[in-house]
N, C-alpha and C. Protein backbone atom coordinates (compact mmCIF):
# COMPACT_ATOMS: atom_id res chain seq x y z
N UNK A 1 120.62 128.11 104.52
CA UNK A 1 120.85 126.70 104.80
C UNK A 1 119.51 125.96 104.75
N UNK A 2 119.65 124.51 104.13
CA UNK A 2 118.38 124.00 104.23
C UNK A 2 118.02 123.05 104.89
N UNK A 3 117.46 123.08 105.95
CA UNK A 3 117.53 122.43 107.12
C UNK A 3 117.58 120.81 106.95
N UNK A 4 116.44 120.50 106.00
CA UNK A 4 116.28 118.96 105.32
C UNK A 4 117.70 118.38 105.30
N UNK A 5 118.28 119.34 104.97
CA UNK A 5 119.91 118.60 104.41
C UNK A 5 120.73 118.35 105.47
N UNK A 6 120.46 119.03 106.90
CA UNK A 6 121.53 118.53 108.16
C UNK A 6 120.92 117.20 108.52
N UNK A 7 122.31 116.41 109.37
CA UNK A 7 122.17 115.46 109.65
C UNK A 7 122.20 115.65 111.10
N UNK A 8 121.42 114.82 112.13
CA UNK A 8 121.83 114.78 113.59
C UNK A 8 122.61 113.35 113.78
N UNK A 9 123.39 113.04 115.09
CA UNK A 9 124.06 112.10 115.93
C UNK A 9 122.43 111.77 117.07
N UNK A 10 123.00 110.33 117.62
CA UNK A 10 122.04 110.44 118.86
C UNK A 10 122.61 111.41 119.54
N UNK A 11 123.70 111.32 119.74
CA UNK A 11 124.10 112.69 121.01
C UNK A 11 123.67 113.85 120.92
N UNK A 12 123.30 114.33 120.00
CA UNK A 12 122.59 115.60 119.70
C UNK A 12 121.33 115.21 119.55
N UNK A 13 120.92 114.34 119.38
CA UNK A 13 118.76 114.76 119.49
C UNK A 13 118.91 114.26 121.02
N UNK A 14 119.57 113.48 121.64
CA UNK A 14 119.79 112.70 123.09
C UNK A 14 119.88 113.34 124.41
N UNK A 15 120.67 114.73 123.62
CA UNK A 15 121.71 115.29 124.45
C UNK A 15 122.47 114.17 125.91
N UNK A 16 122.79 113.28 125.14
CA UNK A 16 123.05 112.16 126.12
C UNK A 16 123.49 111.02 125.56
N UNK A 17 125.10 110.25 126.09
CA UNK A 17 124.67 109.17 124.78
C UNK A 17 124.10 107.43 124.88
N UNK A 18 122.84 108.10 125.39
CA UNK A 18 121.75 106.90 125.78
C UNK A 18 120.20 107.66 126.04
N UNK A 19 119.14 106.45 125.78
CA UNK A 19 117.81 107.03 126.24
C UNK A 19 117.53 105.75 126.15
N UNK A 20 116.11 106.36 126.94
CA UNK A 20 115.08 105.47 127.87
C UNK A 20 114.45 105.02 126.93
N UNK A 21 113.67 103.50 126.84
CA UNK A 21 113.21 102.91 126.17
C UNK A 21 111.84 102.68 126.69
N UNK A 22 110.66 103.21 126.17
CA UNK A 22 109.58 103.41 126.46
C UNK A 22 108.65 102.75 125.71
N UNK A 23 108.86 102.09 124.47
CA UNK A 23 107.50 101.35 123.80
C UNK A 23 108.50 101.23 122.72
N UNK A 24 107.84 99.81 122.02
CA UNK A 24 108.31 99.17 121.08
C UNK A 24 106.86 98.51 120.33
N UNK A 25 107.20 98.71 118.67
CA UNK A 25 105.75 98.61 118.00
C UNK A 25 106.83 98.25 116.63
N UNK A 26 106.05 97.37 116.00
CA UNK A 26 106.16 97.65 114.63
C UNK A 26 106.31 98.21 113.41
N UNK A 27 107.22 98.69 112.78
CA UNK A 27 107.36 99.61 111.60
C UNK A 27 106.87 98.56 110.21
N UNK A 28 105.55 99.04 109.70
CA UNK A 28 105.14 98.86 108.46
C UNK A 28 105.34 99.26 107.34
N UNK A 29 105.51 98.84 106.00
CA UNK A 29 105.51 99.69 104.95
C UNK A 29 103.90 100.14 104.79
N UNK A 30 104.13 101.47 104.48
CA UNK A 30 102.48 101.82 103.80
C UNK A 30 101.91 101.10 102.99
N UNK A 31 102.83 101.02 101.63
CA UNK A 31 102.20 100.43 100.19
C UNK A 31 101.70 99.25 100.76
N UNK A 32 102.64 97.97 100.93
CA UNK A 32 102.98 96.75 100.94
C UNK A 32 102.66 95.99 102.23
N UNK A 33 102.26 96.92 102.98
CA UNK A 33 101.90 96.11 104.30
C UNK A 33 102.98 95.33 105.02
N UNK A 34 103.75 95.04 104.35
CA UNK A 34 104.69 94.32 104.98
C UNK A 34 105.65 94.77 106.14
N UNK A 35 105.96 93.96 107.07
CA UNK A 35 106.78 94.32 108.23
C UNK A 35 108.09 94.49 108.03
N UNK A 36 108.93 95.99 108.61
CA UNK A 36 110.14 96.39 107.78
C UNK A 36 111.31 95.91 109.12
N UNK A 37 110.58 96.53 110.17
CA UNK A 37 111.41 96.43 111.18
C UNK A 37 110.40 96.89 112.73
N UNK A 38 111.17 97.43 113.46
CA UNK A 38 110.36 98.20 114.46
C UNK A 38 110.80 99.66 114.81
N UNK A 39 110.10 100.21 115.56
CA UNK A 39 110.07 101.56 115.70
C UNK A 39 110.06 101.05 117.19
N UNK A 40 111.16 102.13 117.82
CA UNK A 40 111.32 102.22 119.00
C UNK A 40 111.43 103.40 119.70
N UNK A 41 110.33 103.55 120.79
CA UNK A 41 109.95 105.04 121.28
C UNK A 41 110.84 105.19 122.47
N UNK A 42 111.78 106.40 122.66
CA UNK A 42 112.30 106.70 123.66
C UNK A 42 112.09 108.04 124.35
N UNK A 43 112.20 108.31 125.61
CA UNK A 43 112.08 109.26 126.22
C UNK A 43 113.34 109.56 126.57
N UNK A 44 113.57 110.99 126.40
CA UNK A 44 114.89 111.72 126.31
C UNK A 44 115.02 112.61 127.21
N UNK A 45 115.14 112.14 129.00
CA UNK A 45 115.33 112.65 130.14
C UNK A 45 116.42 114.13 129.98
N UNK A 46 117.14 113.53 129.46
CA UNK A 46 118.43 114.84 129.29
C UNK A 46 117.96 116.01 128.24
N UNK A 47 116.72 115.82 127.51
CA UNK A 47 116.44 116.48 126.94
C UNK A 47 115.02 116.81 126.63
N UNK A 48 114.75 117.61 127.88
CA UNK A 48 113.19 117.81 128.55
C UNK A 48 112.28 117.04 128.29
N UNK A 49 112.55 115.57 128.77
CA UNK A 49 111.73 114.85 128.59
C UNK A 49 110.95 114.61 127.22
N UNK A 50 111.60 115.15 126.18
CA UNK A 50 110.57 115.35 124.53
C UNK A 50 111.18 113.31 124.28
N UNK A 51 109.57 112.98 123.33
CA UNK A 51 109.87 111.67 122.82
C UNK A 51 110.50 111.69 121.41
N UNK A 52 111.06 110.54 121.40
CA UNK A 52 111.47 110.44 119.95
C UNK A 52 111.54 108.75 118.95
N UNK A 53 110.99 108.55 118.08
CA UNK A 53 110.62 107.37 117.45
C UNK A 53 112.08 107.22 116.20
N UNK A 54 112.74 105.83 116.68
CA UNK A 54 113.66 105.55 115.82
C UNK A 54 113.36 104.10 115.53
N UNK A 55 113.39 104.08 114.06
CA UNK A 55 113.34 103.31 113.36
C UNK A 55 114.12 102.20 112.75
N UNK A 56 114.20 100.89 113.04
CA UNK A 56 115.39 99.90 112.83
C UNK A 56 114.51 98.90 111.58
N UNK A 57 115.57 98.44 110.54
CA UNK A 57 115.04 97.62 110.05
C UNK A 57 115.47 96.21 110.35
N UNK A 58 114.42 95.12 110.27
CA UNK A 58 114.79 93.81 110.75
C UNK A 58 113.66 93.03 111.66
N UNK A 59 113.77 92.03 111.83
CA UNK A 59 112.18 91.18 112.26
C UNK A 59 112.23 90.99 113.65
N UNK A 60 113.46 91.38 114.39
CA UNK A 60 113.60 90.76 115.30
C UNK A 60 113.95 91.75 116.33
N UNK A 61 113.05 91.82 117.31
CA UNK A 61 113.36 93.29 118.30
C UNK A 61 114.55 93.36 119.41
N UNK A 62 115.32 93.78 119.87
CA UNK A 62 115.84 93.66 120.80
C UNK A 62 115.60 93.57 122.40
N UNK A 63 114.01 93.77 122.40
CA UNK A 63 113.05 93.59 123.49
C UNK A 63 111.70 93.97 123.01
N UNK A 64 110.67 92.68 123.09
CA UNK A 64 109.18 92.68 123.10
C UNK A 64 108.91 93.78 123.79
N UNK A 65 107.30 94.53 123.48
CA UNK A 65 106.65 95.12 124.24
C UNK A 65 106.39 94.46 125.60
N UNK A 66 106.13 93.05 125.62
CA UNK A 66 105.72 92.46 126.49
C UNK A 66 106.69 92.75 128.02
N UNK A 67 107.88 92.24 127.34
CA UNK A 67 109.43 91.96 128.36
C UNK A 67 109.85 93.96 129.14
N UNK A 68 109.45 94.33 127.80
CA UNK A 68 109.45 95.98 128.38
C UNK A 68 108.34 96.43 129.28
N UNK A 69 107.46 95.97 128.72
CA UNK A 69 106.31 96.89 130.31
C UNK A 69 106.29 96.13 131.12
N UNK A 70 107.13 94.49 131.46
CA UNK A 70 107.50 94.09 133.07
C UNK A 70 108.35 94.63 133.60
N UNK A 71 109.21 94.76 132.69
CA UNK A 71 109.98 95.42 133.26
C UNK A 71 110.34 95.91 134.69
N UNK A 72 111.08 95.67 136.11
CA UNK A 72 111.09 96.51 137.15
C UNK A 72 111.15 97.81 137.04
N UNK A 73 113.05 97.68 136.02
CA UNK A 73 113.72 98.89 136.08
C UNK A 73 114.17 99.36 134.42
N UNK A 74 114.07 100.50 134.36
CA UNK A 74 114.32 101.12 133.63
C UNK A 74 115.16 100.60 132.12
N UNK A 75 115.09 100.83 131.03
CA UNK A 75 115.74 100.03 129.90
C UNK A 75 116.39 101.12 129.41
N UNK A 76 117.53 101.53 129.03
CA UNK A 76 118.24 102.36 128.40
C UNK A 76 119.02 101.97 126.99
N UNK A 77 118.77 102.52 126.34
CA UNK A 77 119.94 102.11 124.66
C UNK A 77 120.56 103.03 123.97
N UNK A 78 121.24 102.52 122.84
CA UNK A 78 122.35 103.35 122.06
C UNK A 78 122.45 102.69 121.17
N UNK A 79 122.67 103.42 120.29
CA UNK A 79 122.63 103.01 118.80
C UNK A 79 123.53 102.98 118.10
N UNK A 80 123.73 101.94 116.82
CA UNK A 80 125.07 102.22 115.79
C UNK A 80 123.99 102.77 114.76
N UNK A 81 124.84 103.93 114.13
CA UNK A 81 124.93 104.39 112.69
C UNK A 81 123.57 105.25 112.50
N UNK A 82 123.17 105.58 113.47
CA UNK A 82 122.02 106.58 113.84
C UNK A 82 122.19 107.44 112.80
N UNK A 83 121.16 108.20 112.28
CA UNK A 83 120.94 109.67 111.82
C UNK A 83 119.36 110.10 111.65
N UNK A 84 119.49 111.23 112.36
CA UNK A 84 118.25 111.99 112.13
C UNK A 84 118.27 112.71 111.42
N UNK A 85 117.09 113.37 111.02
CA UNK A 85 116.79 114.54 109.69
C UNK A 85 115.47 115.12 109.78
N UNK A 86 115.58 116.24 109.65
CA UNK A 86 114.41 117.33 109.81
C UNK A 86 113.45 117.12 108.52
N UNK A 87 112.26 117.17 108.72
CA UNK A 87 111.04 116.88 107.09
C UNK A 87 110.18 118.01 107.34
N UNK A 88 109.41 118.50 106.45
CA UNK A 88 108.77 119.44 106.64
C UNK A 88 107.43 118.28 106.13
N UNK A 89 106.17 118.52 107.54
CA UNK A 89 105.38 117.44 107.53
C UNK A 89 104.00 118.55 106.59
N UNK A 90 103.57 117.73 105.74
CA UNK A 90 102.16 118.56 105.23
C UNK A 90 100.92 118.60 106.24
N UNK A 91 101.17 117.67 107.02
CA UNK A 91 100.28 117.37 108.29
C UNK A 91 99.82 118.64 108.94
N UNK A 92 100.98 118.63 109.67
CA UNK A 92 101.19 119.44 110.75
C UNK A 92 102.05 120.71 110.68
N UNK A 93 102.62 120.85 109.19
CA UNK A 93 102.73 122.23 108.99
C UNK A 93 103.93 122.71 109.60
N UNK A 94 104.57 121.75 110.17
CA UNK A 94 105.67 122.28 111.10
C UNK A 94 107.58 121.31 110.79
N UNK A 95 108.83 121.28 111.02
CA UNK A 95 109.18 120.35 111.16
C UNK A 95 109.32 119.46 111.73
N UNK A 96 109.73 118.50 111.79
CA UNK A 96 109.42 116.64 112.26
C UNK A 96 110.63 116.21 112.25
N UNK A 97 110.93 115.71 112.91
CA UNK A 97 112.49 114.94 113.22
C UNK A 97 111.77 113.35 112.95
N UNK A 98 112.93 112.84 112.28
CA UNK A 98 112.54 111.36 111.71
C UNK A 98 113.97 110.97 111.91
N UNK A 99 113.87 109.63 112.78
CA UNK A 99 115.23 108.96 112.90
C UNK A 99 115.25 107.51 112.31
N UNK A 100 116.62 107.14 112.25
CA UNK A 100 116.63 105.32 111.54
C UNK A 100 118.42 105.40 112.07
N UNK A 101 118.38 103.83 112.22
CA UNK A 101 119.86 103.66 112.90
C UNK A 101 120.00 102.10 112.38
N UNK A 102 121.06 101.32 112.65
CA UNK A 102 121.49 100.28 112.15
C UNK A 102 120.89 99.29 112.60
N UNK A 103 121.38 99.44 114.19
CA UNK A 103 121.30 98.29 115.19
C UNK A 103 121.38 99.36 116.80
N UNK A 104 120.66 98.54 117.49
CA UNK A 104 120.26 99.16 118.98
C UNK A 104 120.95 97.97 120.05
N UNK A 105 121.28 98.41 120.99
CA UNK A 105 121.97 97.77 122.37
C UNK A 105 121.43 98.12 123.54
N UNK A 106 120.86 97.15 124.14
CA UNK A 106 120.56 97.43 125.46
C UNK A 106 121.75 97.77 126.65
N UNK A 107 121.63 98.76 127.04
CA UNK A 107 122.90 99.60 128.15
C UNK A 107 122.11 99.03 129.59
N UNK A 108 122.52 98.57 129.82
CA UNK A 108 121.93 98.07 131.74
C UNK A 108 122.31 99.23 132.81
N UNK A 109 121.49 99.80 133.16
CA UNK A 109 122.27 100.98 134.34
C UNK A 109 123.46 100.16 134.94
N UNK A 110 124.26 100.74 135.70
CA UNK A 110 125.25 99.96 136.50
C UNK A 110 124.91 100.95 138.08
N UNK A 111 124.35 99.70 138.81
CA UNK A 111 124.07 100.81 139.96
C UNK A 111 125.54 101.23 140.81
N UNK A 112 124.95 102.71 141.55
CA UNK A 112 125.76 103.23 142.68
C UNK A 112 126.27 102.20 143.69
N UNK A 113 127.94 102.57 143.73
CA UNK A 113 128.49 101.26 144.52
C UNK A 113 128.78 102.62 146.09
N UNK A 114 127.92 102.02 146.87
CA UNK A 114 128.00 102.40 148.28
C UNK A 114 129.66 102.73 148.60
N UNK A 115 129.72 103.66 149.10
CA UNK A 115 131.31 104.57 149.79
C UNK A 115 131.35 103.67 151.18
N UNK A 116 132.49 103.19 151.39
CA UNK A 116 132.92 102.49 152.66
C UNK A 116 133.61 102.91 153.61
């Protein structure tokens, strides 16, 4: 089997179907310089804490860096039309998970409602 060729779900790189939203940056093209979309870094509690960078195209973020590191509490999201895929990096010699998805949604925790 050749690994390049499987596809992942968020629920499977997630093990969860949501993660933490930890930094938001810009996705550039190499050649062209030009701005494609953003890359959005999440931390994947359900899944020993490993990070993971998914990639959206479009100009317009669903939350600034700015609005994210005031943040009080915690930002969680989920994605339409996600897929990941394994690359074999010349870098680093190893494989690399590379994700891209449609569109992202901010999930608001819903807090614990106190027992009466």
């Amino acid at each position: 089997m050749n690994i390049t060729k499987v596809t992942l779900t968020a629920e499977g790189v997630f093990n969860s179907n949501s993660a933490r939203l930890i930094a938001v940056r810009p996705w550039n093209d190499f050649s062209s310089k030009e701005q494609m979309g953003f890359i959005y870094t999440l931390l994947l509690e359900q899944n020993n804490f490993e990070k993971v960078d998914v990639k959206i195209e479009g100009l317009t973020p669903v939350i600034d860096s700015e609005n994210l590191s005031g943040s009080k509490e915690a930002i969680y999201v989920t994605f339409e039309n996600f897929v990941g895929k394994f690359y074999f990096s010349d870098r680093t010699k190893n494989y690399e998970l590379t994700c891209k998805a449609q569109k992202i949604s901010i999930v608001r925790p819903v807090p614990l409602s106190k027992s009466l």
